[in-house]
PDB file of N, CA and C in Angstrom:
ATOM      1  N   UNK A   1     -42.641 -92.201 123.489  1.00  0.00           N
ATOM      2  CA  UNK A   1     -42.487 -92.560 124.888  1.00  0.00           C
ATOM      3  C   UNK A   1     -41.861 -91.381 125.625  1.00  0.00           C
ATOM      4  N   UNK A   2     -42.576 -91.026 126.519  1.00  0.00           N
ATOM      5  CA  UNK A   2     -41.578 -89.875 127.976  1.00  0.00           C
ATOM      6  C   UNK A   2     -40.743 -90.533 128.748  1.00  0.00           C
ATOM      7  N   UNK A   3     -39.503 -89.976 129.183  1.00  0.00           N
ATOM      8  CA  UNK A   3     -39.361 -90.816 130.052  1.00  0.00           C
ATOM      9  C   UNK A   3     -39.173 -89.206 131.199  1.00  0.00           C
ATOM     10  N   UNK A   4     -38.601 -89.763 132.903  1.00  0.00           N
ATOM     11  CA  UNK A   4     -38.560 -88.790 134.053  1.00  0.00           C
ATOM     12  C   UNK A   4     -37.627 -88.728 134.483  1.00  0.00           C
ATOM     13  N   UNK A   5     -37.421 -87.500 134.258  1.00  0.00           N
ATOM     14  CA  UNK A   5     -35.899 -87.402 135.563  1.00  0.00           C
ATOM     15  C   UNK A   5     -36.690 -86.351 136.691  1.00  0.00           C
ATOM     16  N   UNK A   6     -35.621 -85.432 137.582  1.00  0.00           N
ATOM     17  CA  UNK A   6     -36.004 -85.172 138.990  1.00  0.00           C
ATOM     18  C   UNK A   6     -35.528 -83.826 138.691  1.00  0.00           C
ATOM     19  N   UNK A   7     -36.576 -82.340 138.824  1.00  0.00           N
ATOM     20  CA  UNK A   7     -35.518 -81.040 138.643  1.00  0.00           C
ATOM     21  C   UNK A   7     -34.331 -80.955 139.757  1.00  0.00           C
ATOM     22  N   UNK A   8     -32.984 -80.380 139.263  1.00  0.00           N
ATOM     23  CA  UNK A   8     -32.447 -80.617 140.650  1.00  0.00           C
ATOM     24  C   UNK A   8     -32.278 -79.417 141.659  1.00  0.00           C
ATOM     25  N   UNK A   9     -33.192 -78.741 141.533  1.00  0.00           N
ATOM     26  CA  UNK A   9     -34.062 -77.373 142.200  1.00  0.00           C
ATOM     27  C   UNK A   9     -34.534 -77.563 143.116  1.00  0.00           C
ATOM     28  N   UNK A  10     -35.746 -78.593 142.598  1.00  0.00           N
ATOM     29  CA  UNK A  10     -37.224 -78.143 142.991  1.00  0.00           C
ATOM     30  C   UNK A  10     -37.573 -79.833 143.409  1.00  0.00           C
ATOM     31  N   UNK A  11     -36.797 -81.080 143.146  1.00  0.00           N
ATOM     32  CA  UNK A  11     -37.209 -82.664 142.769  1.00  0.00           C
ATOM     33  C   UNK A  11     -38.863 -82.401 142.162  1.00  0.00           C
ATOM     34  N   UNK A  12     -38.700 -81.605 141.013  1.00  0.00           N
ATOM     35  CA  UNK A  12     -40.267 -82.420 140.378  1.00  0.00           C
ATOM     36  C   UNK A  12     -40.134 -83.077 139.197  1.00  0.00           C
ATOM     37  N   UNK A  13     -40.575 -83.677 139.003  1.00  0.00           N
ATOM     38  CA  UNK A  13     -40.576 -84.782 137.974  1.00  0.00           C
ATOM     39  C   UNK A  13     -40.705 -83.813 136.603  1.00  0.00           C
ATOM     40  N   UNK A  14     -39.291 -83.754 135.577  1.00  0.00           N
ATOM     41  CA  UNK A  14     -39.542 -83.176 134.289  1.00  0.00           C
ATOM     42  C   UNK A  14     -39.229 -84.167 133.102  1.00  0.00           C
ATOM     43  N   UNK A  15     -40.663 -84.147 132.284  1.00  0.00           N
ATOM     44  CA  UNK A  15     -40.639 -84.835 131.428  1.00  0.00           C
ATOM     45  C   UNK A  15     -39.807 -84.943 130.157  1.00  0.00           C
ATOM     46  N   UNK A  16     -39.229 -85.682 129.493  1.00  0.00           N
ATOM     47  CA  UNK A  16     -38.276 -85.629 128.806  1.00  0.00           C
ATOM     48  C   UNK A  16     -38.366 -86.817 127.685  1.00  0.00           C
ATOM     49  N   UNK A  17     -38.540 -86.454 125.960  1.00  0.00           N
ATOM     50  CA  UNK A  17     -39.129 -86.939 125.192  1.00  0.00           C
ATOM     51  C   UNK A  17     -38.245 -88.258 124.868  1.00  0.00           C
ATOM     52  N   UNK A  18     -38.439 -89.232 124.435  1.00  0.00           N
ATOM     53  CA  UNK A  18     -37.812 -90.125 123.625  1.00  0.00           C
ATOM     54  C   UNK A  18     -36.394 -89.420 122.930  1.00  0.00           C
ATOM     55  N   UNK A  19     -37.521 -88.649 121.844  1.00  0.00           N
ATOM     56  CA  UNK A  19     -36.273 -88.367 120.881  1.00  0.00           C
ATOM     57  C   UNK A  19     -35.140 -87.113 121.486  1.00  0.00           C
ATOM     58  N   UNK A  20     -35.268 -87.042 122.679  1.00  0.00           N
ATOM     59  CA  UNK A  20     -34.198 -85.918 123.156  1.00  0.00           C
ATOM     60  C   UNK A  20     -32.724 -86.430 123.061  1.00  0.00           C
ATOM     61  N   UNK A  21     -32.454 -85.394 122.388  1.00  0.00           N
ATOM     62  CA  UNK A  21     -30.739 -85.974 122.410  1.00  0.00           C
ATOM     63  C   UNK A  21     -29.649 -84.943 123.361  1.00  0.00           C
ATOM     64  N   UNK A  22     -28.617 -85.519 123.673  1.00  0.00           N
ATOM     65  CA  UNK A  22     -27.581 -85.026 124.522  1.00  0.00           C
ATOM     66  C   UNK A  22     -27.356 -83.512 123.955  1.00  0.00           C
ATOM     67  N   UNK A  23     -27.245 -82.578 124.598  1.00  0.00           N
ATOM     68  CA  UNK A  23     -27.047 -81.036 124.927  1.00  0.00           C
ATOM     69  C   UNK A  23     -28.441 -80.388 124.780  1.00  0.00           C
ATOM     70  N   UNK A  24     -29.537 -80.953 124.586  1.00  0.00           N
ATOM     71  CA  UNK A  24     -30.803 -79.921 124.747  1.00  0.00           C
ATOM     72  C   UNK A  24     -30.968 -79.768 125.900  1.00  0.00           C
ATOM     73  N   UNK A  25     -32.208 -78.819 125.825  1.00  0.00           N
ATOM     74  CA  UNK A  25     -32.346 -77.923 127.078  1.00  0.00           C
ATOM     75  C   UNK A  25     -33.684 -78.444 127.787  1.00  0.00           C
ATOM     76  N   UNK A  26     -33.857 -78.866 128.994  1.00  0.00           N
ATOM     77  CA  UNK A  26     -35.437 -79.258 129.161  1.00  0.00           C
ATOM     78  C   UNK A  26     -35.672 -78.219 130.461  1.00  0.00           C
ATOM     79  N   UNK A  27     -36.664 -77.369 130.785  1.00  0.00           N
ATOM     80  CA  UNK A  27     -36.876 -76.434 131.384  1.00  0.00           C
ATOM     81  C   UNK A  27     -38.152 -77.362 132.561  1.00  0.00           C
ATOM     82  N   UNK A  28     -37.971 -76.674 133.754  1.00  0.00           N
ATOM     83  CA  UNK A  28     -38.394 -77.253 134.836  1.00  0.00           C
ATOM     84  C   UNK A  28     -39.779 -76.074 134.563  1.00  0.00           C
ATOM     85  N   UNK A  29     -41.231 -76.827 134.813  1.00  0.00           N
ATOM     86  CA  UNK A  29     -42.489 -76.109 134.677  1.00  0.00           C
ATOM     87  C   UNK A  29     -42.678 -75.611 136.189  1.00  0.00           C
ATOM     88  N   UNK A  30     -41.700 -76.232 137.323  1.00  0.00           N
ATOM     89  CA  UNK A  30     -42.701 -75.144 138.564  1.00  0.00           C
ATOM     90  C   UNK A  30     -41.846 -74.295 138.808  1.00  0.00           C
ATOM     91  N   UNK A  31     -40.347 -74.610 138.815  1.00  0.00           N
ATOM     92  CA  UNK A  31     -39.487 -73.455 138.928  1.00  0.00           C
ATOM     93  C   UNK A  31     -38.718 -72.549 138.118  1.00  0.00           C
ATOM     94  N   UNK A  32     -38.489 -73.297 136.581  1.00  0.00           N
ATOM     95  CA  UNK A  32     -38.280 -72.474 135.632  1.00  0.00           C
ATOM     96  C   UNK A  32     -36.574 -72.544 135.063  1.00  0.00           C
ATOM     97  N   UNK A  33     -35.940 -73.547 136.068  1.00  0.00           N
ATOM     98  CA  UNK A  33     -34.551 -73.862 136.151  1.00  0.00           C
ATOM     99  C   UNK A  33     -34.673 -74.846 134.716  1.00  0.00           C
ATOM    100  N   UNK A  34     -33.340 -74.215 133.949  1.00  0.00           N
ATOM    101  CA  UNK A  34     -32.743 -75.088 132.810  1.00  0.00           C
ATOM    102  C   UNK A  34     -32.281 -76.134 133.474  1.00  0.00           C
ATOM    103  N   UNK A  35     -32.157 -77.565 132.570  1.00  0.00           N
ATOM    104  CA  UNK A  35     -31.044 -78.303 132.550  1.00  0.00           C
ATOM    105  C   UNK A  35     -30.571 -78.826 131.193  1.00  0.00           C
ATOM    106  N   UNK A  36     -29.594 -78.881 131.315  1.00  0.00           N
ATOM    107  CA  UNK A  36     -29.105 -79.802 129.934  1.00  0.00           C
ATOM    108  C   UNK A  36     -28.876 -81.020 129.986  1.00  0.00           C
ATOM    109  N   UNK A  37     -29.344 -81.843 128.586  1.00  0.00           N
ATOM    110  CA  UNK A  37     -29.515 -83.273 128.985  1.00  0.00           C
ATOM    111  C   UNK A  37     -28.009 -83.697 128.787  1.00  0.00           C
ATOM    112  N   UNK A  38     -27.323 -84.314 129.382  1.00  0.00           N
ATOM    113  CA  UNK A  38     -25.977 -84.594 129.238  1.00  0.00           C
ATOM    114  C   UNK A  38     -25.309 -86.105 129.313  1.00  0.00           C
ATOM    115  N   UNK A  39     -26.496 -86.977 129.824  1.00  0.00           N
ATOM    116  CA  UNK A  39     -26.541 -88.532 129.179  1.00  0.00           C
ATOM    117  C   UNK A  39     -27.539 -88.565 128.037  1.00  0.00           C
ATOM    118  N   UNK A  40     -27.583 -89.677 127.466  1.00  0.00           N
ATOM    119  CA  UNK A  40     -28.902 -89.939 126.945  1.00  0.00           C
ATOM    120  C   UNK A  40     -28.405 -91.390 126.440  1.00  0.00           C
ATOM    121  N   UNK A  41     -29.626 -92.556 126.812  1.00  0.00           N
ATOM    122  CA  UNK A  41     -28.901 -94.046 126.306  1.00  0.00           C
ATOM    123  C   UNK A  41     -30.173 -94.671 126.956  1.00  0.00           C
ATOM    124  N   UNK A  42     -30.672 -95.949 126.283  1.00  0.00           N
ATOM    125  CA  UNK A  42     -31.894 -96.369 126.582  1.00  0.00           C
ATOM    126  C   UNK A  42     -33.047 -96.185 126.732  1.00  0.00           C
ATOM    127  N   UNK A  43     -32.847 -95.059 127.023  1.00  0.00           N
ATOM    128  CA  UNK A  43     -34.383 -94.068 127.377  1.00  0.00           C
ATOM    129  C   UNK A  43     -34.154 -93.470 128.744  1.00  0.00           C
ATOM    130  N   UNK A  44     -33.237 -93.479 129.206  1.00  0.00           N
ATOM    131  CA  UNK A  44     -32.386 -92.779 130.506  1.00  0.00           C
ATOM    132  C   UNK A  44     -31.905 -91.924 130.174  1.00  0.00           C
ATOM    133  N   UNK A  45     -32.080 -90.925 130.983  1.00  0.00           N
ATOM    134  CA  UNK A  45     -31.200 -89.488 130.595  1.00  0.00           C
ATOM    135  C   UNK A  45     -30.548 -88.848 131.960  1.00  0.00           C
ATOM    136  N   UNK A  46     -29.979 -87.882 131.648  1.00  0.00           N
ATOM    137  CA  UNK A  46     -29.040 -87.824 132.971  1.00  0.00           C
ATOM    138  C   UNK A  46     -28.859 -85.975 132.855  1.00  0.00           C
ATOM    139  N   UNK A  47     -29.231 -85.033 133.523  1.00  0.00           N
ATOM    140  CA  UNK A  47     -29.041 -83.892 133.445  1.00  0.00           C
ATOM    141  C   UNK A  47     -28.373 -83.275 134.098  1.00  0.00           C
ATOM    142  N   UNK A  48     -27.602 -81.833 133.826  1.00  0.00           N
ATOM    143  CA  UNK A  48     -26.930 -80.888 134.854  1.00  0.00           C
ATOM    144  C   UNK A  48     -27.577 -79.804 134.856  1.00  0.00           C
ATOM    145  N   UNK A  49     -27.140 -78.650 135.525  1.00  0.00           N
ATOM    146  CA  UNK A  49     -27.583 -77.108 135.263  1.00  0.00           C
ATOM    147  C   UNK A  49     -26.953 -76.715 133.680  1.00  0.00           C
ATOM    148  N   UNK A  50     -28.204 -75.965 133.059  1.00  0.00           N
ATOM    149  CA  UNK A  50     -27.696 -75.719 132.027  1.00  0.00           C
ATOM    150  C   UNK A  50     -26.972 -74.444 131.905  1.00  0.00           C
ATOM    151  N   UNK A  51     -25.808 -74.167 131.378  1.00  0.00           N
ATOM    152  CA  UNK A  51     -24.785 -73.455 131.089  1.00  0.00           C
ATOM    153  C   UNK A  51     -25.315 -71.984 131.267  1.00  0.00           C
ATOM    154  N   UNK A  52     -24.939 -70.741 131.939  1.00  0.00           N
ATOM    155  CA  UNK A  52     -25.447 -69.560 131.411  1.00  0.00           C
ATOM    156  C   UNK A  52     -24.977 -68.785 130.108  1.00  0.00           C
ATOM    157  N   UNK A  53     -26.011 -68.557 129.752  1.00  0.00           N
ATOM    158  CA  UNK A  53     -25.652 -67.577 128.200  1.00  0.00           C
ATOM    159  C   UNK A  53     -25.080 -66.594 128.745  1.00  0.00           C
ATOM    160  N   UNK A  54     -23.566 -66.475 127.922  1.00  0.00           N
ATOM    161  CA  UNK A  54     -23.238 -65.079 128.217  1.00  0.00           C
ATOM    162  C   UNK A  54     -22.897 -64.605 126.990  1.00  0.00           C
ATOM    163  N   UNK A  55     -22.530 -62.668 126.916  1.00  0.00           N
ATOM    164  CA  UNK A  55     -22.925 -62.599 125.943  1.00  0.00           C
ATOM    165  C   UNK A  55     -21.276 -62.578 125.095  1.00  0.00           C
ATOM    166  N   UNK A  56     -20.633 -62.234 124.059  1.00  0.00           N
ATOM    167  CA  UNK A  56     -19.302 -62.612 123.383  1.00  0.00           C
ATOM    168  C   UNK A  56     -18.932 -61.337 122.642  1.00  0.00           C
ATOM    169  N   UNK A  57     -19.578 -60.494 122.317  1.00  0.00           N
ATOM    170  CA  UNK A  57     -18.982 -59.171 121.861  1.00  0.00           C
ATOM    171  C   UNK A  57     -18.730 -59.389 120.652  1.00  0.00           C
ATOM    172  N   UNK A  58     -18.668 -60.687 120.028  1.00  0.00           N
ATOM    173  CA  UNK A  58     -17.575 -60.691 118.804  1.00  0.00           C
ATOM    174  C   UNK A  58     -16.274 -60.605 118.808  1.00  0.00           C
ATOM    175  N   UNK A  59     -15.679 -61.484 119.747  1.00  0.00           N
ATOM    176  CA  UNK A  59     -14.424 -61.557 120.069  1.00  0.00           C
ATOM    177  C   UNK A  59     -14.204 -63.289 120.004  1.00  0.00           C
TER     178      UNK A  59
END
């Protein structure tokens, strides 16, 4: 089953699998904006902007 949330970019509808679980990444297809899934319960999911990679040096 898919279920839909809304990019919060662009509002287009990004699809988002059943089995997605809380901290993956679902990428918006018209604009290209991450989000991370940060609910997940019923088949409802709930996203933010996903985090930027930065880089750590080894520190």
């Amino acid at each position: 089953m898919i279920a839909t949330v809304s990019c919060l970019v662009c509002d287009t509808a990004l699809e988002v699998a059943e089995a997605t679980e809380k901290g993956e990444i679902v990428e918006c297809g018209s604009c290209g904006q991450e989000h991370e899934v940060v609910g997940a319960a019923d088949g409802r999911f709930t996203v933010e902007f996903a985090p930027e990679v930065e880089e750590d040096w080894g520190e």
